[in-house]
Protein backbone atom coordinates (compact mmCIF):
# COMPACT_ATOMS: atom_id res chain seq x y z
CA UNK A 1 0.00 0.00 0.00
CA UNK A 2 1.47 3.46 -0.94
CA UNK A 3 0.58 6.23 1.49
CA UNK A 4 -0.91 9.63 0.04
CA UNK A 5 1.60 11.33 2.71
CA UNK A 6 5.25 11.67 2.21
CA UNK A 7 7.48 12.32 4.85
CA UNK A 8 9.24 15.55 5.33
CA UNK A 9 11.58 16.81 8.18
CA UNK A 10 11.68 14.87 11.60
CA UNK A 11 10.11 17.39 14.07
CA UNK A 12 10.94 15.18 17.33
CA UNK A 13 12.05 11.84 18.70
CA UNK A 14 10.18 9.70 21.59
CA UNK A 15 9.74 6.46 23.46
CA UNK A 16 7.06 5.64 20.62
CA UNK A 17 9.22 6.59 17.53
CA UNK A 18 9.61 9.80 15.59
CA UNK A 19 7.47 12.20 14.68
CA UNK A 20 7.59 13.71 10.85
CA UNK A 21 6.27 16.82 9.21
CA UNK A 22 4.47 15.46 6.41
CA UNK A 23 2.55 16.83 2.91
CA UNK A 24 0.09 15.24 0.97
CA UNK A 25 0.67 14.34 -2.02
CA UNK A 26 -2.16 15.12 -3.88
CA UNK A 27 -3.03 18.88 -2.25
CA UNK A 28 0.23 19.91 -0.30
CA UNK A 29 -1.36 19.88 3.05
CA UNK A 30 0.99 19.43 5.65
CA UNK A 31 0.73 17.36 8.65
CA UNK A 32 2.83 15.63 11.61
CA UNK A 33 3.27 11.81 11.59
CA UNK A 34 4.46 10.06 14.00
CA UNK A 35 5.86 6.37 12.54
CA UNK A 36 6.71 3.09 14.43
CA UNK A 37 8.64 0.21 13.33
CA UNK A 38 6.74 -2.58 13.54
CA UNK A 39 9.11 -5.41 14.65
CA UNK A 40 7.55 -9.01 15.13
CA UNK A 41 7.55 -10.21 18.77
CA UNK A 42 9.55 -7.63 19.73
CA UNK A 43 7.71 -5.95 23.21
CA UNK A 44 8.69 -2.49 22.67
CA UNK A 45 7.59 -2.71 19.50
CA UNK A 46 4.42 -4.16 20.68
CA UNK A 47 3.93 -1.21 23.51
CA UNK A 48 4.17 1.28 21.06
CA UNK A 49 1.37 0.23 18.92
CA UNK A 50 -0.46 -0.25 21.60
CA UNK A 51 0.31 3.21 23.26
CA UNK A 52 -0.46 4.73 19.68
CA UNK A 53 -3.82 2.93 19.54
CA UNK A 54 -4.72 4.55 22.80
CA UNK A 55 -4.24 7.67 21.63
CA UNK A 56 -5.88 7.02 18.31
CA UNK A 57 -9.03 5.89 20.71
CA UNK A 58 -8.91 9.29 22.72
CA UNK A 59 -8.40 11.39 19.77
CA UNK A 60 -10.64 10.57 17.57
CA UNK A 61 -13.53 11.58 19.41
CA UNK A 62 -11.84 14.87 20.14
CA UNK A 63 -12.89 18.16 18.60
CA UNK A 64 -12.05 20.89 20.28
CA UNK A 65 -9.25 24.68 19.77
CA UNK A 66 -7.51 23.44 22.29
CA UNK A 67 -6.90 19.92 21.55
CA UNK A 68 -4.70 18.42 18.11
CA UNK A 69 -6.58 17.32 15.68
CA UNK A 70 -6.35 13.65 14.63
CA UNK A 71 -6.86 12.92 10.95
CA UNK A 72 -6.78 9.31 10.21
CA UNK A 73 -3.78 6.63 10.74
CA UNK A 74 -2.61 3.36 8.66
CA UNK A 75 -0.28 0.42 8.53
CA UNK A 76 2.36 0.54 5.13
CA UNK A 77 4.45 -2.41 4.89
CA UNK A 78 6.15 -2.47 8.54
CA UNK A 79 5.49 0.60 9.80
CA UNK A 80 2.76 2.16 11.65
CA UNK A 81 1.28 5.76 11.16
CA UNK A 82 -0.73 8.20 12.88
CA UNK A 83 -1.72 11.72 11.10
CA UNK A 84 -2.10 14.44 13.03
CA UNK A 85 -2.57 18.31 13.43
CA UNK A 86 0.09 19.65 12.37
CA UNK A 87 1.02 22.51 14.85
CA UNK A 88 3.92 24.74 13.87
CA UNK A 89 6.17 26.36 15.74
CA UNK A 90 6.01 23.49 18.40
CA UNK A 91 6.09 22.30 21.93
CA UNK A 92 5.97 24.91 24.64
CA UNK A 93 9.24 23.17 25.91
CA UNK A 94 10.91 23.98 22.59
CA UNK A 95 9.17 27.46 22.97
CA UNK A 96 10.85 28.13 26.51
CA UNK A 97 14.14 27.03 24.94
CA UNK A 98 13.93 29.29 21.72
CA UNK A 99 12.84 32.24 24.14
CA UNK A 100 15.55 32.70 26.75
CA UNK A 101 14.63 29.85 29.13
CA UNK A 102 11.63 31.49 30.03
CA UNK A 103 8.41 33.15 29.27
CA UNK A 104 7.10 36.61 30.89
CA UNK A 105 3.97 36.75 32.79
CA UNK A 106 1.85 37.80 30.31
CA UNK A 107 2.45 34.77 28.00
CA UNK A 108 2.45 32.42 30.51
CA UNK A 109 -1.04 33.72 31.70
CA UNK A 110 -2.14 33.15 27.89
CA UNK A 111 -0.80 29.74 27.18
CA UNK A 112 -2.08 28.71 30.58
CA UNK A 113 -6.04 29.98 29.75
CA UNK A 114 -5.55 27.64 26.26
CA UNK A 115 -4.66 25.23 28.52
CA UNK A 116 -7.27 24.89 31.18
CA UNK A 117 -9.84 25.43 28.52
CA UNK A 118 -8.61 21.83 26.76
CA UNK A 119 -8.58 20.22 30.25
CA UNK A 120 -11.96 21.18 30.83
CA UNK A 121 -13.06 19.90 27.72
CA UNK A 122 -11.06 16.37 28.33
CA UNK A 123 -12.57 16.33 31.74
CA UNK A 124 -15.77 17.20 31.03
CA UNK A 125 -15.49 13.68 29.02
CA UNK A 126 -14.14 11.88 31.93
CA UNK A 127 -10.66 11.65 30.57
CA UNK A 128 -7.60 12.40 32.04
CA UNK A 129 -4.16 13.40 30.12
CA UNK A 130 -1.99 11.97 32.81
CA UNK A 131 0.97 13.75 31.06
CA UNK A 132 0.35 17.17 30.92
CA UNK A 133 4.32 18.90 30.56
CA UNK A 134 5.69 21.33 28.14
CA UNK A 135 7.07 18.96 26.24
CA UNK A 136 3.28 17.55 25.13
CA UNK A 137 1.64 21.14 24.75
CA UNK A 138 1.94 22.64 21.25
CA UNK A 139 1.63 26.35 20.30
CA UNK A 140 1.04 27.55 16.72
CA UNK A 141 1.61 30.91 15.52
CA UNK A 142 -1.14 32.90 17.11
CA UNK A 143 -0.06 31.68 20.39
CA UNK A 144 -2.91 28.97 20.67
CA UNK A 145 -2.07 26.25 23.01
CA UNK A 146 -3.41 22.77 22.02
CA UNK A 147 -2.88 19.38 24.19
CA UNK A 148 -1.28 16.53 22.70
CA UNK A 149 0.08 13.02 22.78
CA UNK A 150 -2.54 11.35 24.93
CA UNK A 151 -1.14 7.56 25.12
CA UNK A 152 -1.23 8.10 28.72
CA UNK A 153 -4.07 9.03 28.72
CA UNK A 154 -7.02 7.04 30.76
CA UNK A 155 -10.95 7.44 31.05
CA UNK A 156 -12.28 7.14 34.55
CA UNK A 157 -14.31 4.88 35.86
CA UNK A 158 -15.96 4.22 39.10
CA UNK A 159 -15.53 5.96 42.10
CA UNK A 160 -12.23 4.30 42.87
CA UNK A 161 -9.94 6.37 40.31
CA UNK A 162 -7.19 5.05 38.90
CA UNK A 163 -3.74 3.47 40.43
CA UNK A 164 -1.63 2.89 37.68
CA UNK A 165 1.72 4.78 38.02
CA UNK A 166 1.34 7.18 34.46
CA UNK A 167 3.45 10.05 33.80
CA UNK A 168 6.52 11.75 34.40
CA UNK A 169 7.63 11.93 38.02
CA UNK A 170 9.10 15.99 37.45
CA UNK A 171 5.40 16.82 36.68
CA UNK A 172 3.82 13.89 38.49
CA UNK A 173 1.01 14.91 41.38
CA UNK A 174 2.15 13.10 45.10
CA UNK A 175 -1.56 11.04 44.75
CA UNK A 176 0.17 9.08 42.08
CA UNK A 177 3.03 7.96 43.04
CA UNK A 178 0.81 7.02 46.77
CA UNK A 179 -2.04 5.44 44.42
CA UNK A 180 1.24 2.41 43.78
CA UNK A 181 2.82 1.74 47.53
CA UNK A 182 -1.27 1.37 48.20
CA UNK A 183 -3.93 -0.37 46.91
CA UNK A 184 -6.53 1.76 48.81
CA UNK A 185 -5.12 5.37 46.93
CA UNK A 186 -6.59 6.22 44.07
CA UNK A 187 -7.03 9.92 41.76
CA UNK A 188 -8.63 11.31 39.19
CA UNK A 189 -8.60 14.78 37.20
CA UNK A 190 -6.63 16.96 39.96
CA UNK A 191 -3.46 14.98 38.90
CA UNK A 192 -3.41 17.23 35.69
CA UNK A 193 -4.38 20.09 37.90
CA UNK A 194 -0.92 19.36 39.70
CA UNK A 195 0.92 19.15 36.39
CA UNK A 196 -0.40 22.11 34.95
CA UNK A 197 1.12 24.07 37.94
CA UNK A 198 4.49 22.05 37.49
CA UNK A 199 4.24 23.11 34.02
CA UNK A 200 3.55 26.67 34.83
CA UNK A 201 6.56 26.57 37.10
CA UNK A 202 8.62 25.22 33.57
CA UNK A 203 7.02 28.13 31.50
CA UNK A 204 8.53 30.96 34.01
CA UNK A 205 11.73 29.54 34.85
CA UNK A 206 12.74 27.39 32.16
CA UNK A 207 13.53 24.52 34.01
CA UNK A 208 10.79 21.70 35.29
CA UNK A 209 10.26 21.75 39.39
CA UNK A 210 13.09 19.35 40.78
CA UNK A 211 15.09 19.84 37.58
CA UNK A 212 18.76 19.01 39.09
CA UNK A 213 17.44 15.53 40.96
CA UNK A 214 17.36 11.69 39.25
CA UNK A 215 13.98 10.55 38.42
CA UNK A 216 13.90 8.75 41.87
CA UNK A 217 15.20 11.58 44.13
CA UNK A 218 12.59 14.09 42.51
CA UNK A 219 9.63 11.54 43.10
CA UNK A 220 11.04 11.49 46.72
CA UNK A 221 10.36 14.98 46.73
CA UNK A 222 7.09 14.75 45.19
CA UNK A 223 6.04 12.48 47.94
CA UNK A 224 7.02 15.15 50.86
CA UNK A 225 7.50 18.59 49.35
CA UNK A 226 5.88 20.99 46.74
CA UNK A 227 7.59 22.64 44.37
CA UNK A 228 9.01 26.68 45.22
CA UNK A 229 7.20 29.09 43.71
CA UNK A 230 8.97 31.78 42.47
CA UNK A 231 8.99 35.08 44.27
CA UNK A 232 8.81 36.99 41.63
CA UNK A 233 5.90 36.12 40.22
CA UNK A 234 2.59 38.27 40.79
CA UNK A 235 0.33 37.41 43.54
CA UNK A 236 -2.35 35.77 41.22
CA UNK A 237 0.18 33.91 39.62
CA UNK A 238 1.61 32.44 43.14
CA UNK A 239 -1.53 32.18 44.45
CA UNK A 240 -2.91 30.11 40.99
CA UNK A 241 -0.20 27.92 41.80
CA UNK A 242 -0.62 27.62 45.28
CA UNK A 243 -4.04 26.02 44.20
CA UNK A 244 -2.44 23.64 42.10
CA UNK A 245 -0.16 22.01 44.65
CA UNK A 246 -2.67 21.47 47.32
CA UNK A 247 -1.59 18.29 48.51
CA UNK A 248 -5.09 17.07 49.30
CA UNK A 249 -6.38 16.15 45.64
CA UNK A 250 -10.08 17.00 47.34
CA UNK A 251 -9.11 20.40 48.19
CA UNK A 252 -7.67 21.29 44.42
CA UNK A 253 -9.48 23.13 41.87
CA UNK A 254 -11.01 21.82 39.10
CA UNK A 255 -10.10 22.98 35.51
CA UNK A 256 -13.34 24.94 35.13
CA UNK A 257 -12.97 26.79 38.89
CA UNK A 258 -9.13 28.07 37.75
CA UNK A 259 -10.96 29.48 34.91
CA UNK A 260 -11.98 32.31 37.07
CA UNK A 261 -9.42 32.47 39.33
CA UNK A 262 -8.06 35.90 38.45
CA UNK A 263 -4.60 34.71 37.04
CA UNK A 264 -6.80 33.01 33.82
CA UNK A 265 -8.86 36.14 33.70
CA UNK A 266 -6.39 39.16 33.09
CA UNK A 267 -5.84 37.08 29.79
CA UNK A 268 -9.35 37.55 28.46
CA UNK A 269 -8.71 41.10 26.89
CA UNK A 270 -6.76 38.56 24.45
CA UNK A 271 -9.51 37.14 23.93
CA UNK A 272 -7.37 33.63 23.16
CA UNK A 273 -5.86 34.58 19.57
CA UNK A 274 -3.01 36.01 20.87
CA UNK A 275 -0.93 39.36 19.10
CA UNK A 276 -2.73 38.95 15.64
CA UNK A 277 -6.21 40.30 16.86
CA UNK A 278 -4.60 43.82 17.70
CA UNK A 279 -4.47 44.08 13.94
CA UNK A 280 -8.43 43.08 13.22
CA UNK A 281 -9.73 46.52 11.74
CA UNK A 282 -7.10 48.74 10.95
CA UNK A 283 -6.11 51.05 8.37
CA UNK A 284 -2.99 53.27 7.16
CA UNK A 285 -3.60 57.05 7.35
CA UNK A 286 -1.66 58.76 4.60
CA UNK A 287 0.49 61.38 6.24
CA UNK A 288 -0.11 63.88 3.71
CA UNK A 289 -1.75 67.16 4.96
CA UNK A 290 -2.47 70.43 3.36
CA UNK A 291 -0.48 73.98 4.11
CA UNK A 292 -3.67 74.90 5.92
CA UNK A 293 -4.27 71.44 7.82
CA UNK A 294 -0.63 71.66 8.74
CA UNK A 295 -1.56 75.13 10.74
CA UNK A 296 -4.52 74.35 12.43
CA UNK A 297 -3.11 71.03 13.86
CA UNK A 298 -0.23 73.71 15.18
CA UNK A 299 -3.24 75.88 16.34
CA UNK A 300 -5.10 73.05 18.03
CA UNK A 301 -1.96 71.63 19.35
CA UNK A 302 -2.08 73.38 23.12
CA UNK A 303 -5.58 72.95 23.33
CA UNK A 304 -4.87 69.11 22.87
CA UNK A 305 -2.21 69.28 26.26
CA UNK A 306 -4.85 70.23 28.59
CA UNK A 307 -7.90 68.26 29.48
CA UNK A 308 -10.33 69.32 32.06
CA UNK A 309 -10.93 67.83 35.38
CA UNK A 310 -14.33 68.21 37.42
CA UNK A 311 -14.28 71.98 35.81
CA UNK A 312 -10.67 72.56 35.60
CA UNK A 313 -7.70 72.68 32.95
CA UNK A 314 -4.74 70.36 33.64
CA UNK A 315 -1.44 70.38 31.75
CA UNK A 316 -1.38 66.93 30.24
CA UNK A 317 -0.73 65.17 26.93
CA UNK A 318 -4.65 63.88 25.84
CA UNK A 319 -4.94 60.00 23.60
CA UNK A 320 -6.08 62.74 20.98
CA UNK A 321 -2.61 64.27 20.60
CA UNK A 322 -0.90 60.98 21.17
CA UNK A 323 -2.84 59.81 17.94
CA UNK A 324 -2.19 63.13 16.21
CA UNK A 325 -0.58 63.01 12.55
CA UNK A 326 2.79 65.17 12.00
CA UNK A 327 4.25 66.07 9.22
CA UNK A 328 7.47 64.82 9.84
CA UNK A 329 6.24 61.04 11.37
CA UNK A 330 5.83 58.05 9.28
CA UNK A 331 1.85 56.56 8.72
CA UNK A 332 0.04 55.72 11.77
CA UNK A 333 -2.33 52.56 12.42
CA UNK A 334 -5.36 53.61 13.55
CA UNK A 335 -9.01 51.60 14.71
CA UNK A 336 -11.12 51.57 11.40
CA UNK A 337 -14.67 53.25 12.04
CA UNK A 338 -16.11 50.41 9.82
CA UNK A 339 -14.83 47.75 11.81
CA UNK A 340 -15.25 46.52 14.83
CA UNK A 341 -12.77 47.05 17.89
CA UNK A 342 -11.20 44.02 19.40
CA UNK A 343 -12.90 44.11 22.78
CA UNK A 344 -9.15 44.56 24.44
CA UNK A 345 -8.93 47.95 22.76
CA UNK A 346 -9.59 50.98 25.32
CA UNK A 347 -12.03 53.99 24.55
CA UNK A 348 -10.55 56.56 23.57
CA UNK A 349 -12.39 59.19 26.78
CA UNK A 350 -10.23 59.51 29.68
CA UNK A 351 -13.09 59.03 31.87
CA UNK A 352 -13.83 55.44 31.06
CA UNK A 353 -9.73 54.64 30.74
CA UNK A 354 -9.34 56.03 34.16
CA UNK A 355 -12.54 54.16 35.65
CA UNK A 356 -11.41 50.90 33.79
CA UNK A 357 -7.98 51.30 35.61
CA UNK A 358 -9.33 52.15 38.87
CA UNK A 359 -11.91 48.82 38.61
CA UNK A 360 -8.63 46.78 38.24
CA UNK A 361 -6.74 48.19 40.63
CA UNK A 362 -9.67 47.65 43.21
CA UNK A 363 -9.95 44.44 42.17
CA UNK A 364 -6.01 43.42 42.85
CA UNK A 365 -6.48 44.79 45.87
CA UNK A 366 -9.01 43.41 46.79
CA UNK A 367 -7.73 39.80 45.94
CA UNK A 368 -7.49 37.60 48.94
CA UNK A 369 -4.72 34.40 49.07
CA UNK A 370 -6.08 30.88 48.14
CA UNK A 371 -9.57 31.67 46.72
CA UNK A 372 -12.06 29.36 48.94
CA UNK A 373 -14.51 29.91 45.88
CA UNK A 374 -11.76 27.67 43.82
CA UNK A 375 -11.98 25.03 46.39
CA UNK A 376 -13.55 21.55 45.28
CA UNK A 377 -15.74 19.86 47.48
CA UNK A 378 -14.32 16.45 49.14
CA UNK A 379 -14.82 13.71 46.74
C-alpha cells in the first residue's frame, strides 16, 4: 500500500518513535506523523502500537481549539502511522528554549487559559491526560495552546480512580506515586491540575520543578515537598499555583474553577488569539496634509495638552494628541470606524480609561490568598 503522505523533516524523537512533518501528495497539506517500526515479537515494538492505539481511541472523538486534531492513521508495509494536526512552531518546551529559558507573565497567563480550557473539555469527558508537561503542549503561531500526545491518557471509571503509576515523576502529582505503595489510593482529574502548575513553574523559569534531581530523588520529593514558587511572580500567579499544589487532591481546583481564578482572567482582553487580533480593523492614514491642515493642527496643538478635570484645565498630553498626525512622522495605524474594535482595545475618553484602571486596581487589591470559591468539594 502506498501512502498519500510523504514524509518531510523529523520534528521530534520519543519512546514511541519519531514524529515527521508530512505533505500530501495530492493537495500539499501538511501534517505531523508520528511512525513506528513494527518489529515481530519484539515488546517495545508491541507497547508502542499499543500506546499509539490509545491515543488514536482518545483522539478521535476529540474536537475541540484546544486539543490536536487527529486525521486518520494506517499500517504501510512495517510501519505504523498516525496523522495528526500539524502545529507549527512546536512544543511549549521547545518554545521556553527558543525564548531565553523562560516566558514573561503575560504569555504564561495566555498559554495557561488555552490550557485549562482543553482540560476542561477532556474532563468534562471523563478523561484524564496523565501527562500534561511542556514537552506535550503545542503552540502555533497565534499563540494557541493545544494538548497533545494522549497515550497516557485514561478514562475514569468508578468511584475508585485510577492506580496505575502514568506520567513523568518531574510533573507527576504526590496522589500518584501514593495510588502504587497502596492499593486503597486512588485519583482522578486533579493529577493534571498538579501538572499544569508544574508546568507553569517550567514556563517561568525554564527549568521543570526538581530539575537538578534523578527521576527517583525528585519523586522522593514529590512524595514530601511541593515545588518553590517563584517570588517573583505576581500574587495571582503564586496564588494560581498555590491552588495547584494542594496536597489534598479533594481540596484542588477543578479545571473549570481556575478558569476564574483571576490569574486566567487578566488574559481575556486577548480574547485567546493572541498578538494577531490587535491588527483586526485597521487602516494606514496617509500622512499627507495640506499647508492649511498643517496650521490648524499647530493651532489646536495646546488645546490638545490640557484636558479638564471636574471643571478645571490640567497640563497633560490627551490619547487625541498621542494619535495626532505630523508632518514629519511616518503613517500611523489607527481603529477603522467600519470595523469593529477588538474588545481589548480601550475607549478613547479619559473618563472610562481612568474608571477601567481604577476597577482593576480595586480588584487586585481586593484579591485575597487561596480563593475558597476555587476550592472543590471532598470527593
Amino acid at each position: 500500500m502506498r501512502s498519500q503522505w510523504k514524509k518531510g523533516n523529523l520534528i521530534g524523537s520519543g519512546t514511541f518513535g519519531n514524529v515527521y512533518e508530512a505533505t500530501n501528495i495530492h493537495t500539499g497539506a501538511l501534517c505531523a506523523m508520528k511512525e513506528v517500526n513494527i518489529i515481530p515479537d519484539d515488546a517495545k515494538s508491541a507497547e508502542c502500537v499499543k500506546q499509539l492505539e490509545q491515543e488514536i481511541k482518545f483522539l478521535s472523538q476529540f474536537k475541540h481549539p484546544n486539543v490536536v486534531q487527529y486525521y486518520g492513521s494506517e499500517t504501510v508495509d512495517d510501519r505504523f502511522y498516525i496523522y495528526l494536526e500539524y502545529v507549527h512552531p512546536g512544543s511549549i518546551n521547545k518554545y521556553v528554549h527558543r525564548h531565553c529559558g523562560a516566558m514573561t507573565e503575560s504569555v504564561v497567563r495566555n498559554f495557561t487559559h488555552h490550557i485549562l480550557k482543553g482540560l476542561a473539555y477532556l474532563h468534562g469527558k471523563d478523561i484524564m491526560h496523565r501527562d500534561i508537561k511542556g514537552a506535550n503542549l503545542l503552540v502555533d503561531a497565534r499563540g494557541v495552546v493545544k494538548l497533545a500526545d494522549f497515550g497516557m491518557a485514561k478514562h475514569l471509571s468508578g468511584v475508585a480512580g485510577t492506580r496505575s503509576l502514568k506520567g513523568s515523576p518531574y510533573w507527576m502529582a504526590p496522589e500518584v506515586m501514593q495510588a502504587t505503595m497502596n492499593k486503597d489510593i486512588g485519583y482522578d482529574f486533579a493529577v493534571d491540575i498538579w501538572s499544569l502548575g508544574c508546568t507553569i513553574i517550567e514556563m517561568f523559569t525554564g527549568k521543570q520543578p526538581w530539575s537538578g534531581l534523578e527521576g527517583a530523588a525528585a519523586m522522593f520529593k514529590v512524595l514530601h515537598k511541593n515545588p518553590t514558587i517563584p517570588e517573583s511572580l505576581s500574587n495571582d500567579a503564586k496564588d494560581f499555583l498555590q491552588c495547584c499544589f494542594r496536597r489534598n487532591p479533594a481540596e484542588r481546583p477543578t479545571a473549570n474553577m481556575l478558569l476564574e481564578h483571576p490569574f486566567i482572567q487578566l488574559s481575556d482582553h486577548y480574547n485567546g488569539h493572541g498578538s494577531l487580533q490587535a491588527f483586526a480593523g485597521i487602516k494606514i492614514i496617509d500622512n499627507t496634509i495640506s499647508t492649511r491642515e498643517k496650521s490648524k493642527s499647530r493651532s489646536e496643538s495646546c488645546m490638545r495638552g490640557r484636558h479638564s478635570i471636574n471643571g478645571h484645565s490640567h497640563p497633560g498630553t490627551s490619547e487625541t494628541d498621542v494619535s495626532r498626525v505630523s508632518p514629519h512622522s511616518a503613517p500611523e495605524i489607527v481603529l477603522s470606524p467600519s470595523q469593529p474594535q477588538p474588545n481589548y482595545i480601550m475607549s478613547s475618553s479619559v473618563s472610562t480609561s481612568a474608571n477601567i484602571l481604577n476597577s482593576v486596581q480595586l480588584a487586585t487589591a481586593n484579591a485575597q490568598p487561596c480563593y475558597p470559591c476555587l476550592a472543590r468539594k471532598p470527593l
